[in-house]
C-alpha atoms as a PDB file:
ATOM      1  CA  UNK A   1     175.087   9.882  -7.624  1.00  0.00           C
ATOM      2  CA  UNK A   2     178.179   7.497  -7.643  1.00  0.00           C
ATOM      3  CA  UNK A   3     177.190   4.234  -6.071  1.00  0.00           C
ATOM      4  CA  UNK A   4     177.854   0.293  -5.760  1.00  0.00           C
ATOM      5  CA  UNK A   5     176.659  -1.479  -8.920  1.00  0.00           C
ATOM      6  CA  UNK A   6     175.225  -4.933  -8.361  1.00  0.00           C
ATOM      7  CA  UNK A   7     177.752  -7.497 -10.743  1.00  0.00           C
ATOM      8  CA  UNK A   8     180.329  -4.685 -10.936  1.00  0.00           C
ATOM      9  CA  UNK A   9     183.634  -6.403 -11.572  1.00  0.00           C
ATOM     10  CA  UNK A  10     187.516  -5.001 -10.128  1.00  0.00           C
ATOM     11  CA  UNK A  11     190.090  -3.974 -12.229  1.00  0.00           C
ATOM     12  CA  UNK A  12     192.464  -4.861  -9.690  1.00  0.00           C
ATOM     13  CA  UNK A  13     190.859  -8.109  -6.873  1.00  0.00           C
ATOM     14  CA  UNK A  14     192.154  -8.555  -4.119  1.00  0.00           C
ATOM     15  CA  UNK A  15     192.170 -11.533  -3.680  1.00  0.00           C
ATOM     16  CA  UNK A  16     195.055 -11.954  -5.922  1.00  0.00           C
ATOM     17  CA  UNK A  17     196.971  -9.871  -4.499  1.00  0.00           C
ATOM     18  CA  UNK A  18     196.602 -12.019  -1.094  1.00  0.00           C
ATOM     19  CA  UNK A  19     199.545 -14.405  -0.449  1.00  0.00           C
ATOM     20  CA  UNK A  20     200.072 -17.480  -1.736  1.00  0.00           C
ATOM     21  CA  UNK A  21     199.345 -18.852   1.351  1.00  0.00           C
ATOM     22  CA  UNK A  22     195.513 -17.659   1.050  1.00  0.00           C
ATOM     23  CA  UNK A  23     195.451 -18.274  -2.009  1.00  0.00           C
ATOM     24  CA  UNK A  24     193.379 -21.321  -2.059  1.00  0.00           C
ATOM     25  CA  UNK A  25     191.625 -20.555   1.264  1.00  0.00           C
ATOM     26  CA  UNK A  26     187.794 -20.064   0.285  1.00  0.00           C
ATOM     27  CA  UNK A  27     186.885 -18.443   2.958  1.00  0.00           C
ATOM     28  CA  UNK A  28     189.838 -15.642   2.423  1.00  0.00           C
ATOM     29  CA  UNK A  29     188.913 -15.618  -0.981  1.00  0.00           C
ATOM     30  CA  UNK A  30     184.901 -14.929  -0.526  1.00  0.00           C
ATOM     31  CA  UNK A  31     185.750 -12.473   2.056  1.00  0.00           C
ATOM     32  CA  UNK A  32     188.069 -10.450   0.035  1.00  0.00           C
ATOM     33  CA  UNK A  33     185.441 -11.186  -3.005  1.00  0.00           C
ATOM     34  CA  UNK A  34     182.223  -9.136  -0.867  1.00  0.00           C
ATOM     35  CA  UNK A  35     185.238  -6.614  -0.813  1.00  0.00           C
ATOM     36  CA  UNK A  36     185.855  -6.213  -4.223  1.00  0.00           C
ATOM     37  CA  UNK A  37     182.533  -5.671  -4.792  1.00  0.00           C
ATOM     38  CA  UNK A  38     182.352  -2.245  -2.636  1.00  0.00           C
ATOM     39  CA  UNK A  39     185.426  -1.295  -3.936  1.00  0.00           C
ATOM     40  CA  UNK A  40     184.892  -1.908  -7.885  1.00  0.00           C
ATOM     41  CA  UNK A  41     182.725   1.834  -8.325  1.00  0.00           C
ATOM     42  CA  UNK A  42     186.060   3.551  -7.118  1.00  0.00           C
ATOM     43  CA  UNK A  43     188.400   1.603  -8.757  1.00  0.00           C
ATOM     44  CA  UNK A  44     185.973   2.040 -11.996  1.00  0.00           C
ATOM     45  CA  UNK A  45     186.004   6.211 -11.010  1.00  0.00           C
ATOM     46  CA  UNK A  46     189.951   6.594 -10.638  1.00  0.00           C
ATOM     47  CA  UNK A  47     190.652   4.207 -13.614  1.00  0.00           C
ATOM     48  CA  UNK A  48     188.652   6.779 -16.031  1.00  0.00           C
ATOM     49  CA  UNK A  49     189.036  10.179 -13.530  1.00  0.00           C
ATOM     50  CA  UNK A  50     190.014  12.069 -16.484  1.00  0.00           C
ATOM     51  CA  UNK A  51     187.140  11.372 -18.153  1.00  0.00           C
ATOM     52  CA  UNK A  52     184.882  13.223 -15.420  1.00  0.00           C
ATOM     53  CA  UNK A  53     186.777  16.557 -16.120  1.00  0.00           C
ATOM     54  CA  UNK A  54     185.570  16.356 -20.064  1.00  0.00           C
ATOM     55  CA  UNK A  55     181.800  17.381 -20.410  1.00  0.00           C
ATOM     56  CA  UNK A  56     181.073  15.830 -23.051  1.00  0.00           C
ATOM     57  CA  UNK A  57     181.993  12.462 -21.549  1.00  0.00           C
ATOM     58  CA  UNK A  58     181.222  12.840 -17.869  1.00  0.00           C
ATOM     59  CA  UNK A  59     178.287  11.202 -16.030  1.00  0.00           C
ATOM     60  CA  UNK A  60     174.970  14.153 -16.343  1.00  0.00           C
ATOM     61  CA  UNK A  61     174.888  15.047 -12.385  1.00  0.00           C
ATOM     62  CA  UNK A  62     178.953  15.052 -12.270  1.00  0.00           C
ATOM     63  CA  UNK A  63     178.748  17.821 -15.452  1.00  0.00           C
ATOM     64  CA  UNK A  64     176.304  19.994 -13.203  1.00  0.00           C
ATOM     65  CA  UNK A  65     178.388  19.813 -10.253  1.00  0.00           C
ATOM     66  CA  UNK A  66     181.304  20.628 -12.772  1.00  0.00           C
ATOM     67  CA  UNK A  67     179.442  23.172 -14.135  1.00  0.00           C
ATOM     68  CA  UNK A  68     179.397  24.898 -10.326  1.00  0.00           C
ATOM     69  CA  UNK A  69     183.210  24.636  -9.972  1.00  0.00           C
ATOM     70  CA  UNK A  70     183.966  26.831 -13.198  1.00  0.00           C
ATOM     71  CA  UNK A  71     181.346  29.043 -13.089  1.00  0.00           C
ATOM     72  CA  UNK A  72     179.170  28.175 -16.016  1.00  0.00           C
ATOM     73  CA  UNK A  73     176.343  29.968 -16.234  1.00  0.00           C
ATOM     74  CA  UNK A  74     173.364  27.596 -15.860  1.00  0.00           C
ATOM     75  CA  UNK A  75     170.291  26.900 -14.685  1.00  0.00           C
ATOM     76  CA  UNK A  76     169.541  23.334 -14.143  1.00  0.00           C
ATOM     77  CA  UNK A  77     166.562  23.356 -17.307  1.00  0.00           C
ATOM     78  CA  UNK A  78     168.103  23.706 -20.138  1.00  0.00           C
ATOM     79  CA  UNK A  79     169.135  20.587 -22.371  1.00  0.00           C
ATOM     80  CA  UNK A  80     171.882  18.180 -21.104  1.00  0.00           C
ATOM     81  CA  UNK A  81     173.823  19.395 -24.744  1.00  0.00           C
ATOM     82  CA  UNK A  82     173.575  22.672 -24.130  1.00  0.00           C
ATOM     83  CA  UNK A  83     174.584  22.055 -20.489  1.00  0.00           C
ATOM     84  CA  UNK A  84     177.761  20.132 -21.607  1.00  0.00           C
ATOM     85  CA  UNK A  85     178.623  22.991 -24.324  1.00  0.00           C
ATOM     86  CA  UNK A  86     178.120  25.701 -21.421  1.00  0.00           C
ATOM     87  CA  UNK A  87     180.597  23.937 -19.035  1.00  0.00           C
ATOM     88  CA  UNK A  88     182.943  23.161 -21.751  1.00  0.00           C
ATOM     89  CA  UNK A  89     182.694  26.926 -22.591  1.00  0.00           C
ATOM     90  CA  UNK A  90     182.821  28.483 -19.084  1.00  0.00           C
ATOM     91  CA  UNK A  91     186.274  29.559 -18.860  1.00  0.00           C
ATOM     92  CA  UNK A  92     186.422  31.114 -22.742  1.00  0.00           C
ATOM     93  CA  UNK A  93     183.630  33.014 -21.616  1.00  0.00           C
ATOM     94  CA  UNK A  94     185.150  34.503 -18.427  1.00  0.00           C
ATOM     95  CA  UNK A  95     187.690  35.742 -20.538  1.00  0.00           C
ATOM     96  CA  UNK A  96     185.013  38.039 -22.775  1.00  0.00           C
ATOM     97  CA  UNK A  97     182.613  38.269 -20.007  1.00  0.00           C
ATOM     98  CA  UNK A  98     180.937  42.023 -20.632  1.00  0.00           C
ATOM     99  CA  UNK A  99     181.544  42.182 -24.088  1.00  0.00           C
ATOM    100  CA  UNK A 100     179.370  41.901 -27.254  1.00  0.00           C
ATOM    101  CA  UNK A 101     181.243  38.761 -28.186  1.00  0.00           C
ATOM    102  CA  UNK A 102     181.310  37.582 -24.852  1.00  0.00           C
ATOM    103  CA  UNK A 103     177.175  38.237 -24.218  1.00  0.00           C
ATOM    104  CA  UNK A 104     176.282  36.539 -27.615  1.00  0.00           C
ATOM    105  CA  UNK A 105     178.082  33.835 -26.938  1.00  0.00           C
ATOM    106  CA  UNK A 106     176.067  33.015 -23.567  1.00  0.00           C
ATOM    107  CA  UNK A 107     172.891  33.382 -24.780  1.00  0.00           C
ATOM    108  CA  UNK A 108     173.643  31.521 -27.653  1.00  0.00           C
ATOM    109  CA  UNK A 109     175.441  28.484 -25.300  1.00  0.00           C
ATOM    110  CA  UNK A 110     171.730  28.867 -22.915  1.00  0.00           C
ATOM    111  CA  UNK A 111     169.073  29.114 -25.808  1.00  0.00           C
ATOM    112  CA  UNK A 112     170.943  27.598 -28.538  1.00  0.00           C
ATOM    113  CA  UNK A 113     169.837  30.761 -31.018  1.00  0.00           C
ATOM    114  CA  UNK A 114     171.700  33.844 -31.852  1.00  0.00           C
ATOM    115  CA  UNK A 115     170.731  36.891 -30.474  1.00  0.00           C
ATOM    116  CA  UNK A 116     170.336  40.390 -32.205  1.00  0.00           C
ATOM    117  CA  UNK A 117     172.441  42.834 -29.727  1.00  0.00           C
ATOM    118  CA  UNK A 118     172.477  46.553 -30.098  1.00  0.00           C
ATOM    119  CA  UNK A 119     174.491  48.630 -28.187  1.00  0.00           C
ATOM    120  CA  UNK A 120     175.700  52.434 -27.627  1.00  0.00           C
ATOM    121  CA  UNK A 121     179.050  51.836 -27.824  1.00  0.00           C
ATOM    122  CA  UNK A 122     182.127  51.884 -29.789  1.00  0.00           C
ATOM    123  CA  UNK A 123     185.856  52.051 -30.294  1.00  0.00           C
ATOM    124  CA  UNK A 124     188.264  54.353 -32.210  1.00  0.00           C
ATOM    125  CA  UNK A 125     191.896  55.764 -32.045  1.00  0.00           C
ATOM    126  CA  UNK A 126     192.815  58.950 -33.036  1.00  0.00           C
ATOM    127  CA  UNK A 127     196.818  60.326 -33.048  1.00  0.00           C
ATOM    128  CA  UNK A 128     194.865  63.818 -32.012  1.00  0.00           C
ATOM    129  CA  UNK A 129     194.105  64.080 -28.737  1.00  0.00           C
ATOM    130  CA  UNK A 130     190.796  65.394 -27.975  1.00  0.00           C
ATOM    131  CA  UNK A 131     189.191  63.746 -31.060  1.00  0.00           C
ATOM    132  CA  UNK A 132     185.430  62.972 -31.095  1.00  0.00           C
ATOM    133  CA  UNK A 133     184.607  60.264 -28.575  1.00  0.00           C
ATOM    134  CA  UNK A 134     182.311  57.207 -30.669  1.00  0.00           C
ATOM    135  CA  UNK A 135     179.297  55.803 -29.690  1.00  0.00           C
ATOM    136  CA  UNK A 136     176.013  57.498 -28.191  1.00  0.00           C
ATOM    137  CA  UNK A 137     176.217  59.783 -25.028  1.00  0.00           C
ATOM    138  CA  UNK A 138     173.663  57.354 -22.799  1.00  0.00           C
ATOM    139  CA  UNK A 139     174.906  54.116 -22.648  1.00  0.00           C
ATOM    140  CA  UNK A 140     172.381  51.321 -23.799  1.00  0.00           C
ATOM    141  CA  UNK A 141     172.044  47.597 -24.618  1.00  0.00           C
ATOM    142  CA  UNK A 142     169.512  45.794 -25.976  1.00  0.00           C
ATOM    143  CA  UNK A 143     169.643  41.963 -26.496  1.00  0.00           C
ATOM    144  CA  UNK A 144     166.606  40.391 -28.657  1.00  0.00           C
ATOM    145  CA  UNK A 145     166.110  36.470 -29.170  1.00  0.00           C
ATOM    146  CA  UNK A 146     164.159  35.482 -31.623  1.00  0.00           C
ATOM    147  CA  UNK A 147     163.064  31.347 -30.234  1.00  0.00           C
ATOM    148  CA  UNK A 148     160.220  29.236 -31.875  1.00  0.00           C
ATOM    149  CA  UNK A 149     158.104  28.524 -29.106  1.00  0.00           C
ATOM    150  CA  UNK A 150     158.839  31.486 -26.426  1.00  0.00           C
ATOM    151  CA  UNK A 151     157.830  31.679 -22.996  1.00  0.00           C
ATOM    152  CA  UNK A 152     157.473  33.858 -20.292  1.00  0.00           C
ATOM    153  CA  UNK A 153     160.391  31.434 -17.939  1.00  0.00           C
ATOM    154  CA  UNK A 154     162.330  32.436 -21.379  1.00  0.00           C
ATOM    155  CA  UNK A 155     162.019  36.171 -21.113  1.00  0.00           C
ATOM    156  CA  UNK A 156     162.944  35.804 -17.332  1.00  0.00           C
ATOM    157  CA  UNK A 157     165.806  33.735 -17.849  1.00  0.00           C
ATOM    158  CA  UNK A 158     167.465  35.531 -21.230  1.00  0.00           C
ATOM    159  CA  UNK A 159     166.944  38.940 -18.215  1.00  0.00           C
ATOM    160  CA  UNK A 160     169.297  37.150 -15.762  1.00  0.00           C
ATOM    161  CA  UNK A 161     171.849  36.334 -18.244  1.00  0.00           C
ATOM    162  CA  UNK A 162     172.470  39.738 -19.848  1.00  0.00           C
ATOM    163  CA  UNK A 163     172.141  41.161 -16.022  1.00  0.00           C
ATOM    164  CA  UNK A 164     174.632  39.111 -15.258  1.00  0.00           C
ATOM    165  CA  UNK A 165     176.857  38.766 -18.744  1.00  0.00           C
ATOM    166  CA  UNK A 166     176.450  42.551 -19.586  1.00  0.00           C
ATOM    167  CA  UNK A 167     178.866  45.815 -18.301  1.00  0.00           C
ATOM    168  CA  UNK A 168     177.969  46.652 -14.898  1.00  0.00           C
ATOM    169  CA  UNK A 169     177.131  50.142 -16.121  1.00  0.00           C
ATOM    170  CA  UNK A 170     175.000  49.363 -18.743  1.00  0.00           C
ATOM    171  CA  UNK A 171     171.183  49.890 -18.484  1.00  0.00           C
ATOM    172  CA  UNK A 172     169.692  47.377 -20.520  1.00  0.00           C
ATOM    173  CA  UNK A 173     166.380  46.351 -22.263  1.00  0.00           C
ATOM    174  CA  UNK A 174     165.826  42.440 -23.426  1.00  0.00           C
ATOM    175  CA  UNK A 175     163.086  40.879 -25.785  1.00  0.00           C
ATOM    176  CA  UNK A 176     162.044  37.657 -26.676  1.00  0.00           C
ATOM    177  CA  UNK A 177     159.938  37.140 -29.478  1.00  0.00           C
ATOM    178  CA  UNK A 178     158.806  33.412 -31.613  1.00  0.00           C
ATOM    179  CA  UNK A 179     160.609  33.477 -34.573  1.00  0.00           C
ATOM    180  CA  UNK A 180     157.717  34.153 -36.708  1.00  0.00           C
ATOM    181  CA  UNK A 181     156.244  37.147 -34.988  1.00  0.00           C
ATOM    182  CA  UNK A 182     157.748  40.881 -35.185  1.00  0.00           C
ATOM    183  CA  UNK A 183     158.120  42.552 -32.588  1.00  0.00           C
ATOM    184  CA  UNK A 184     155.255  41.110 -30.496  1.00  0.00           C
ATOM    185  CA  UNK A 185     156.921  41.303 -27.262  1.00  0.00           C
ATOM    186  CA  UNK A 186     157.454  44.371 -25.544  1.00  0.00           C
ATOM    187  CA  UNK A 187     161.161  45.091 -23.509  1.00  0.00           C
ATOM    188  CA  UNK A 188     161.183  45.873 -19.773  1.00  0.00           C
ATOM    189  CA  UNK A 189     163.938  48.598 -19.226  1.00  0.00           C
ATOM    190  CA  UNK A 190     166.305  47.826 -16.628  1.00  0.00           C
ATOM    191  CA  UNK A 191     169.030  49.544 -15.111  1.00  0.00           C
ATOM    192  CA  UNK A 192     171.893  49.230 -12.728  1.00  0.00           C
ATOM    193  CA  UNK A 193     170.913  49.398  -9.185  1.00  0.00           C
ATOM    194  CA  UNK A 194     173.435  52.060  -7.812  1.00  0.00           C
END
């Protein structure tokens, strides 16, 4: 929370911008001085503003409020560099929300580990129409993350993000497993409410 800081000097006092005529009035001066003091935190805020919209160099609580105004998909617990990198990220990741590119990519920016994604689909062109359509015929996603200590907030967590990352059509499963284990966990199936 931006504040007064106690000793905080002005860029800009007051009390020379007073007229001459004040100039060597103490009183004026001390006045205008108890001022400066209140003033100094804003001055301080406007003289680096476009520092705040960076954040990598922005004050912690400003980059979680910043976080809010771009969308970044956060939760408040995850590590203040992996909070930064998520802001930073948020509007790339708008632009390939709901694909496999775009779903990687998130988990990676909230868990800071790759995830193994396998899906139904695909993509193909054909100059003959009525050519065989690629993929599987149910659609299906599955998103495991292989972490080193795993826990059950984890599993919950990696389900909100590919609910909310994924294709709005696309039942999906998710697993979370420690790195050293195989296939320990089992996936909870979920699909689209309709």
């Amino acid at each position: 929370m931006r504040g007064s800081i106690d000793g905080l000097g002005s860029s800009a006092p007051i009390g020379m911008m007073l007229p001459a005529v004040f100039a060597d009035d103490d009183l004026a001066q001390r006045f205008v001085a108890g001022l400066d003091e209140v003033i100094a935190p804003i001055q301080g805020v406007l003289d680096c503003l476009d520092t705040y919209f960076r954040p990598s160099l922005a004050p912690l609580d400003f980059t979680q409020w910043l976080g809010s105004w771009v969308g970044a998909e956060t939760d408040g617990g995850e590590p203040e560099q992996l909070l930064r990198a998520a802001v930073a990220a948020a509007a790339y990741l708008h632009r390939i929300r709901g694909t496999r590119r775009g779903l990687s990519e998130a988990v990676r920016l909230a868990f800071g580990a790759e995830p193994e994604i396998s899906e139904s689909g695909g993509a193909d062109w054909s100059a003959r129409p009525l050519g065989p359509v690629p993929g599987e015929a149910r659609p299906r996603l599955h998103v495991h993350l292989r972490l080193p200590d795993p826990t059950p907030g984890d599993r919950h967590r990696l389900d909100t993000l590919v609910a909310a990352a994924r294709p709005a059509h696309m039942p999906y499963t998710v697993q979370v497993t420690a790195t050293d284990a195989t296939d320990a966990a089992v996936p909870a199936e979920r699909t689209p409410e309709k």
